[in-house]
Protein backbone atom coordinates (compact mmCIF):
# COMPACT_ATOMS: atom_id res chain seq x y z
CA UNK A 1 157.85 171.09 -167.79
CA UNK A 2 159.91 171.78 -171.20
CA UNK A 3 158.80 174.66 -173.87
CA UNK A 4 157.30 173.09 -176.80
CA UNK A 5 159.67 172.18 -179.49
CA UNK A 6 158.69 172.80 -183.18
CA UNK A 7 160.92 170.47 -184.40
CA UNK A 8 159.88 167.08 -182.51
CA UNK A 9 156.49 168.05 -182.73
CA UNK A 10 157.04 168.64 -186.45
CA UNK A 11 158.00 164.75 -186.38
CA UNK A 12 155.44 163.83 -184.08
CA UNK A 13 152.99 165.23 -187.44
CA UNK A 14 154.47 162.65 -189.69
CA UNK A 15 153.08 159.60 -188.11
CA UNK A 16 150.32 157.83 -190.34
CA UNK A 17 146.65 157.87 -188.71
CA UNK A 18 148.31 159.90 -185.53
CA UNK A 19 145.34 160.82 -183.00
CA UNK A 20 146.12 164.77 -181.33
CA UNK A 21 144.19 166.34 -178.68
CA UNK A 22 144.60 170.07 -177.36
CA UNK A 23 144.15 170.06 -173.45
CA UNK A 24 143.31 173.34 -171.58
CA UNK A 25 143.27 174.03 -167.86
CA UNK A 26 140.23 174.72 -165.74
CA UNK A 27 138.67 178.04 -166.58
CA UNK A 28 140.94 178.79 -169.52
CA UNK A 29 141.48 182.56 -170.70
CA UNK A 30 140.12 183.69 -174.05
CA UNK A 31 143.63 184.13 -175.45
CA UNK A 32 144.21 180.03 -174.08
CA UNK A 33 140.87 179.02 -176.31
CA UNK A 34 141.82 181.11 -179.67
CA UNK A 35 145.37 179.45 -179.26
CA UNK A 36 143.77 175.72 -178.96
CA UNK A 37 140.97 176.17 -181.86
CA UNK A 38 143.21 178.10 -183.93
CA UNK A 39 145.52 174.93 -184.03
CA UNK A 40 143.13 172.97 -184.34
CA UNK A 41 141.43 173.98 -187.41
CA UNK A 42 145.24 174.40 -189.07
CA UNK A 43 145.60 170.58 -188.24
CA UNK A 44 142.44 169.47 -189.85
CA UNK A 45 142.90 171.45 -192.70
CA UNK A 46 146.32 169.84 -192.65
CA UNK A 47 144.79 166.79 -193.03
CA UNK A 48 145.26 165.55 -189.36
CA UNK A 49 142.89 164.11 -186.81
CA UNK A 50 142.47 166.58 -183.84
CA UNK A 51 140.61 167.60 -181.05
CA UNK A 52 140.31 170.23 -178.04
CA UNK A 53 139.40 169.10 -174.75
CA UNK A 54 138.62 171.32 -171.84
CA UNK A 55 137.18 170.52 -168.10
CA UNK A 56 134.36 173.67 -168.07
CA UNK A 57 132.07 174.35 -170.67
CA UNK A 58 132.66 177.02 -172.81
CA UNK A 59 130.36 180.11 -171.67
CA UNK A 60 129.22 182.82 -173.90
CA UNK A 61 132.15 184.89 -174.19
CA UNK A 62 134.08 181.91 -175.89
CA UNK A 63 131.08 181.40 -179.14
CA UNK A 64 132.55 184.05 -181.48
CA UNK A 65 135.78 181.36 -181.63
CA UNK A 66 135.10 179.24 -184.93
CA UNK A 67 135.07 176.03 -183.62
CA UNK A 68 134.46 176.91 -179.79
CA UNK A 69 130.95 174.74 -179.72
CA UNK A 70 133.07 171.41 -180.15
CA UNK A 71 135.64 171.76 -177.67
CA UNK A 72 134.37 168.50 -175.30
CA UNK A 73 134.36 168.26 -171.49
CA UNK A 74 134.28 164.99 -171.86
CA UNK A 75 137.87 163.93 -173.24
CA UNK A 76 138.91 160.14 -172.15
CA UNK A 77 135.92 159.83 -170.02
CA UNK A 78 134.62 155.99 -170.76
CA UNK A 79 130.78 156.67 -170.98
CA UNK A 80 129.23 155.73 -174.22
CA UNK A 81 126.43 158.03 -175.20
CA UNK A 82 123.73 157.93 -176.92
CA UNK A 83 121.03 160.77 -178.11
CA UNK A 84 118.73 161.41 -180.05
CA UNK A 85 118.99 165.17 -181.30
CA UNK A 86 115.46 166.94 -181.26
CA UNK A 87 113.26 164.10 -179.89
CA UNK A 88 113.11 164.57 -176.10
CA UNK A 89 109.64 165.15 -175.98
CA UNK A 90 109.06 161.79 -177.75
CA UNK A 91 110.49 159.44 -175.61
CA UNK A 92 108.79 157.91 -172.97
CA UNK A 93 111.03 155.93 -170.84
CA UNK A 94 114.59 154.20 -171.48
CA UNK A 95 115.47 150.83 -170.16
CA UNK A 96 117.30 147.64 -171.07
CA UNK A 97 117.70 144.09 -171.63
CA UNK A 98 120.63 141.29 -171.86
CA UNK A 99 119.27 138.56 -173.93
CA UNK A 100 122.10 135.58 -174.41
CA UNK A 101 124.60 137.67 -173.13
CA UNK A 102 123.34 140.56 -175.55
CA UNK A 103 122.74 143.71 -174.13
CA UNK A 104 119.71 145.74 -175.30
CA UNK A 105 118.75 149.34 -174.86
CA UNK A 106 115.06 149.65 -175.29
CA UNK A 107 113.63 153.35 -175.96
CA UNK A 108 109.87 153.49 -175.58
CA UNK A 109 108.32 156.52 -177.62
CA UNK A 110 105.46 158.15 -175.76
CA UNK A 111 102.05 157.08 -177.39
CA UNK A 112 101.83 158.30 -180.75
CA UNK A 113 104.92 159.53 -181.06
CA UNK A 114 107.77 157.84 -183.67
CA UNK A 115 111.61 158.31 -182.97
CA UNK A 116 113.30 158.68 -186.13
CA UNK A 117 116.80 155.93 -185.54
CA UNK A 118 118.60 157.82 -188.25
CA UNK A 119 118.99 160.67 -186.35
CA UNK A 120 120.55 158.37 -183.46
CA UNK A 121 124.02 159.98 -182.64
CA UNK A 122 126.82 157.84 -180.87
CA UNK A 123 129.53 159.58 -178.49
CA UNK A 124 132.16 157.23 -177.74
CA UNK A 125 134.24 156.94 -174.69
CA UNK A 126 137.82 156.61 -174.10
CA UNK A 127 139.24 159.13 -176.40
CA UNK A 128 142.68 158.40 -177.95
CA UNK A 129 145.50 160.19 -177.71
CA UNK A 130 149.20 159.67 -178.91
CA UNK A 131 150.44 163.53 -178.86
CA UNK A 132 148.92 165.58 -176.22
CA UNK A 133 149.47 169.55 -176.82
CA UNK A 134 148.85 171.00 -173.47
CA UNK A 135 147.61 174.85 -173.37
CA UNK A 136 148.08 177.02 -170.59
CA UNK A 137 148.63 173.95 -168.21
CA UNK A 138 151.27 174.45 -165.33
CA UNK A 139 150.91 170.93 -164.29
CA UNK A 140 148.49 168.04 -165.14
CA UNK A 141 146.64 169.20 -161.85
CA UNK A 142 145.03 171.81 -163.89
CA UNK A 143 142.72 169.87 -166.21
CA UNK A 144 140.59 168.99 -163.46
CA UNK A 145 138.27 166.24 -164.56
CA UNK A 146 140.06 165.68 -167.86
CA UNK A 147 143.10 164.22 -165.83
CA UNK A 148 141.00 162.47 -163.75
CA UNK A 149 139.12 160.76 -166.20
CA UNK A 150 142.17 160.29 -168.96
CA UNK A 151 144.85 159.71 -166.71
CA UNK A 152 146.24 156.89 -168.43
CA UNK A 153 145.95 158.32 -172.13
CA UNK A 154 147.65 161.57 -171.02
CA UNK A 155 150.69 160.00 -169.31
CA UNK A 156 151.30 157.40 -171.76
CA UNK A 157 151.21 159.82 -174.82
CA UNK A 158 153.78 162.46 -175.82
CA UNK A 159 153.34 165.44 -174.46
CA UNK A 160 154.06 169.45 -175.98
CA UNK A 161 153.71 171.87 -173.40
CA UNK A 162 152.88 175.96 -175.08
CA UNK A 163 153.21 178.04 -171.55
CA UNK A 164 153.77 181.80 -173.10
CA UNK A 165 152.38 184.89 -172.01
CA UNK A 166 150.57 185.77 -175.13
CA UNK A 167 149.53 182.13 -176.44
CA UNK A 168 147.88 183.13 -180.16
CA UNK A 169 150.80 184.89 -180.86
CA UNK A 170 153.27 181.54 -180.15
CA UNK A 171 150.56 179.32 -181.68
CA UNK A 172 150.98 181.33 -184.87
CA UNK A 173 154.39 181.10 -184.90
CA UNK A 174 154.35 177.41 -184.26
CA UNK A 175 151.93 176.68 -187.21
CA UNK A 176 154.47 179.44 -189.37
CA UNK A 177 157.69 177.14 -188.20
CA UNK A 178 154.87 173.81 -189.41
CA UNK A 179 154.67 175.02 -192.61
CA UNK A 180 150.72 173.82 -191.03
CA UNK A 181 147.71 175.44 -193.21
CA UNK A 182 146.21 178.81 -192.15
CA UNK A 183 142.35 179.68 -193.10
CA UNK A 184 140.56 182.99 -192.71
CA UNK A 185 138.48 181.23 -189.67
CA UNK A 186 142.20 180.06 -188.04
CA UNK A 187 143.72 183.39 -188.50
CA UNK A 188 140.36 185.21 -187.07
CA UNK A 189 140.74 183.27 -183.70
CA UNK A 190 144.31 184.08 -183.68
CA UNK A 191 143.91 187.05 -183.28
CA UNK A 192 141.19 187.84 -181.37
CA UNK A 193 143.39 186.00 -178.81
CA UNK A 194 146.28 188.04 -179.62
CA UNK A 195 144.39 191.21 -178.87
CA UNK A 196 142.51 190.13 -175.86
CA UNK A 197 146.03 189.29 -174.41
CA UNK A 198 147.36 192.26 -175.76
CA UNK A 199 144.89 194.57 -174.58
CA UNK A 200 144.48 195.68 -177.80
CA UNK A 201 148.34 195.89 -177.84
CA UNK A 202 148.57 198.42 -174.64
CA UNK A 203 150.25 195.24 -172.76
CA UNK A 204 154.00 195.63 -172.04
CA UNK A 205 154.72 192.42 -173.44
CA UNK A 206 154.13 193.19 -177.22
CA UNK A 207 157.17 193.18 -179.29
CA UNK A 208 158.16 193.76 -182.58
CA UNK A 209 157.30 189.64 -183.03
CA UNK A 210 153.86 190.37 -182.02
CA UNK A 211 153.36 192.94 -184.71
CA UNK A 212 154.70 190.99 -187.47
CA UNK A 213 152.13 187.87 -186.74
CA UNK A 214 149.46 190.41 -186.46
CA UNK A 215 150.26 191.44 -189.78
CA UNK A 216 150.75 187.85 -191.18
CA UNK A 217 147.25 186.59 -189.69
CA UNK A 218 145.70 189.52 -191.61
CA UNK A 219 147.52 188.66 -195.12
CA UNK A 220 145.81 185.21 -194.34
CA UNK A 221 142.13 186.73 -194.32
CA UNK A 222 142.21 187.27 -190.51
CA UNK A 223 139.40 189.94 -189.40
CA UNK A 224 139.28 192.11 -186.56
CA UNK A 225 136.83 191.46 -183.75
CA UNK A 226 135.86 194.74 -182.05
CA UNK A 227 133.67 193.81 -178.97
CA UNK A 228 131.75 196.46 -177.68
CA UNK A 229 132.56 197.39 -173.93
CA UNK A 230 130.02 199.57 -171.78
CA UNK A 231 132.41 201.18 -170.48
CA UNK A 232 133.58 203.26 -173.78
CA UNK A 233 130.56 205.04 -174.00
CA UNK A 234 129.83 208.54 -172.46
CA UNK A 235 128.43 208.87 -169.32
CA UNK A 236 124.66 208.65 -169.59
CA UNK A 237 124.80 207.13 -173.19
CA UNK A 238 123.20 203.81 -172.08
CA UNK A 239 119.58 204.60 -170.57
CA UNK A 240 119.38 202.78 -167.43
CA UNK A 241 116.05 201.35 -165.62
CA UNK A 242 117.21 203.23 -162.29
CA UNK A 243 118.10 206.68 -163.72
CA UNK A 244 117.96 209.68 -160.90
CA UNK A 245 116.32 212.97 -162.29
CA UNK A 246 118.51 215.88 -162.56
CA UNK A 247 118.70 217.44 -158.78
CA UNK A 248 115.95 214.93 -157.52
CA UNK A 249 113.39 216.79 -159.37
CA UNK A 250 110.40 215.16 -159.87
CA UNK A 251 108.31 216.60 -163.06
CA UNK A 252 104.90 218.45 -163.05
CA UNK A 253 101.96 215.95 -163.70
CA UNK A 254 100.70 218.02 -166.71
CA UNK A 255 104.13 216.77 -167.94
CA UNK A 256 103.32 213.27 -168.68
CA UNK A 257 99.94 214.69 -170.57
CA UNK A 258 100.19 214.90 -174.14
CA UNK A 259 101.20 218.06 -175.78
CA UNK A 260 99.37 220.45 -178.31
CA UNK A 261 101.47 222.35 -180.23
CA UNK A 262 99.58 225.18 -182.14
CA UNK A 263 101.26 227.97 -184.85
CA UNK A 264 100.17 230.62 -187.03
CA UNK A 265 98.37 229.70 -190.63
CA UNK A 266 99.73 231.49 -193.45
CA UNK A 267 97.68 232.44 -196.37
């Protein structure tokens, strides 16, 4: 496995129509997913066709990544799908037909019901590929189901492997050494990953480097994500359901009774 070089990816970029996907391992790391939609968005603002491709779903944690909602678990599979966004509850029954040598897929809307066909949305199977950028991956073993399934497209295209220990940071300097476009929404993601790698740069591998393209992604509109962690609060801050009373002791019944409070009138 070689380091990913700027330069032939640069010429990679200069193919007409060129089809990229971003691959990422099994259970990627938060810094691995701001890397992969950060480039992404700098290609397609760039003008370039691109896509990010990942064998698990992206849970919760991942959603606050512009761009996190389309990464597909489904790269090179060769399923064609078909839905129909927001009419479940109309459809009756699916089945099909082949009528001289025509083959027919036959939706049956429950009585009364209509399915709107404009709303009909088509996902197409075996995804192209002819550069492959490769996040986070050791070895082809850890996409999982993506290798499986794409096997062929993967080996057959060229491949750029980014293996670093904090990945934003590289990917920022790779789309710097591009000359690639940078939005606020690219920037953002690049550096959310750079501080979740970072530890909110506590980690011993921050650099001088690391400063630099923090300050860079900012001067591109980049905004800080501060997540909120339980565990910065003060002790007893965050009521619990299962809270002890203070040396087991349990309060007086007239306790719970509402309270009177009475003063003195003044005239």
């Amino acid at each position: 496995m070689a380091k990913l070089n700027a330069n032939q990816l640069a010429k990679a970029l200069e193919r007409p129509d060129l089809q990229l996907a971003i691959l990422l391992p099994q259970n990627p790391s938060f810094d691995m997913v701001a890397a992969a939609t950060g480039l992404r968005l700098s290609l397609e603002k760039a003008g370039r066709k691109a896509s990010v491709a990942s064998s698990d779903p992206m849970t919760v944690e991942f959603h606050r990544l512009v761009g996190a909602n389309s990464i597909s678990t489904d790269f090179g599979s060769r399923n064609l799908v078909i839905s129909f966004p927001g009419q479940t509850e109309a459809v009756d029954k699916v089945s099909y037909n082949v009528e001289a040598g025509e083959l027919q897929l036959v939706v049956t809307p429950k009585v009364g019901a209509i399915l709107d066909h404009t709303k009909l949305k088509f996902v197409p199977g075996s995804m192209a590929a002819d550069v492959v950028v490769l996040v986070g991956v050791r070895d082809v073993a850890d996409l999982g189901k993506i290798y499986t399934d794409a096997k062929d497209i993967i080996d057959t295209s060229d491949q750029f492997w980014l293996d670093e220990q904090i990945f934003s940071q590289t990917t920022a300097q790779l789309i710097q050494q591009l000359h690639l476009p940078l939005d606020a929404d690219a920037a953002s993601n690049l550096l959310a990953g750079l501080q979740q790698a970072t530890n909110h740069y506590q980690s011993p591998e921050v650099s001088a480097d690391t400063f630099e393209v923090t300050a860079w992604l900012m001067r591109q509109g980049a905004s800080r994500q501060e997540v909120a962690d339980s565990a910065q609060y003060p002790a007893g801050s965050i009521p619990t359901a299962t809270a002890t009373p203070v040396d087991d002791q349990i309060p007086e019944p007239d306790w719970y009774e509402p309270k009177i409070y009475r003063g003195t009138s003044v005239s």
